[in-house]
Protein backbone atom coordinates (compact mmCIF):
# COMPACT_ATOMS: atom_id res chain seq x y z
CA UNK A 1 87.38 114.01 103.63
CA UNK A 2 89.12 113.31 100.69
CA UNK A 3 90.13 109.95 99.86
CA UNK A 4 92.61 107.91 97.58
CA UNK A 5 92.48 104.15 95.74
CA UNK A 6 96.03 103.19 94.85
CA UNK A 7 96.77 99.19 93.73
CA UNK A 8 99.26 97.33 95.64
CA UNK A 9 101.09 94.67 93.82
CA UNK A 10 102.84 91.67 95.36
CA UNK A 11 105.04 89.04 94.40
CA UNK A 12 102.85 86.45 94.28
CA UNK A 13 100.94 88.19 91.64
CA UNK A 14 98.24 89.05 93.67
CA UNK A 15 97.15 92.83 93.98
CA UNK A 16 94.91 94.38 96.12
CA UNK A 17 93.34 98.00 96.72
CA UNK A 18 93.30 100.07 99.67
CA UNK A 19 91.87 103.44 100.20
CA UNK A 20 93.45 106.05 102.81
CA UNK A 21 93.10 109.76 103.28
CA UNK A 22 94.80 111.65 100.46
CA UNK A 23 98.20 113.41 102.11
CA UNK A 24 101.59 113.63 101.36
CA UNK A 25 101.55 110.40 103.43
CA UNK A 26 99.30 107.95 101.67
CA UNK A 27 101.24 106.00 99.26
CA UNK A 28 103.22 105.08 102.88
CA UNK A 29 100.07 103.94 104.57
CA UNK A 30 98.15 102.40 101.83
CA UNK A 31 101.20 100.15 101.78
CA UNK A 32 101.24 99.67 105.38
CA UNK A 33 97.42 98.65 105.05
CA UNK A 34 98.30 96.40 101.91
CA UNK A 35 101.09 94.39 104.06
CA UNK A 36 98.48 94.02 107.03
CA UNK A 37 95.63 92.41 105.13
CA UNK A 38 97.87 89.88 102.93
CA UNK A 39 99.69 89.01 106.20
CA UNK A 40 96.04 88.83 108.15
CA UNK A 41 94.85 86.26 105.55
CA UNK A 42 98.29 84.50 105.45
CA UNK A 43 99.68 84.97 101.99
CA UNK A 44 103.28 86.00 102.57
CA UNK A 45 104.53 87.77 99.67
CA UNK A 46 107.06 90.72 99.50
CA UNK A 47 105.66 94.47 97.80
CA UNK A 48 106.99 94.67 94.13
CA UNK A 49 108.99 97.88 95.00
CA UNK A 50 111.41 97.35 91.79
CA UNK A 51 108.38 97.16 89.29
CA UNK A 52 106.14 100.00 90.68
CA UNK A 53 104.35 98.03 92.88
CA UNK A 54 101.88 101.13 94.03
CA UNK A 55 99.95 102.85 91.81
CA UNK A 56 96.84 105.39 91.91
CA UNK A 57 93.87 103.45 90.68
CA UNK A 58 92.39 104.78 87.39
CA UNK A 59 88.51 104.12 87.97
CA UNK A 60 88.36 104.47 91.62
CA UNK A 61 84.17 104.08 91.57
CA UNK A 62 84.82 100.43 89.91
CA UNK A 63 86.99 99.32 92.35
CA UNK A 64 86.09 97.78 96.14
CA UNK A 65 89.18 98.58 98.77
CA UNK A 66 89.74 95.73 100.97
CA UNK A 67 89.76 97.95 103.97
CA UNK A 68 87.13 100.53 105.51
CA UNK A 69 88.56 103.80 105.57
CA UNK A 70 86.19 105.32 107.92
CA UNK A 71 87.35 102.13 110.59
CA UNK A 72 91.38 103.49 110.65
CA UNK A 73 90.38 107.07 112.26
């Protein structure tokens, strides 16, 4: 299965990166993730929607996701 990184920034200038199954759907979910794991570790911050706040990461193979992708199917 194909797979992609994106970056997730959030106001409190923290950013973190997810990986989800590459679909038409994953900028959606990789947000959804994003939102779960700051909230799950209690920073509170709102998604940086007006800058851009997703983007696909450049050098996926450098870059750990903080979730399991295999664990969400």
């Amino acid at each position: 299965m194909k797979t992609v990184k994106y970056r997730i920034d959030f106001s409190a200038h923290k950013s973190i990166v997810v990986e989800v199954p590459d679909s038409e759907y994953s900028e959606e979910k990789a947000i959804e993730l994003a939102e779960e794991y700051m909230e799950g570790n209690d920073v509170y911050a709102d998604w940086e929607m007006d800058d851009g706040g997703i983007e696909e990461v450049e050098n996926p193979e450098n870059c750990e996701p903080v979730n399991d992708v295999k664990l969400e199917f």
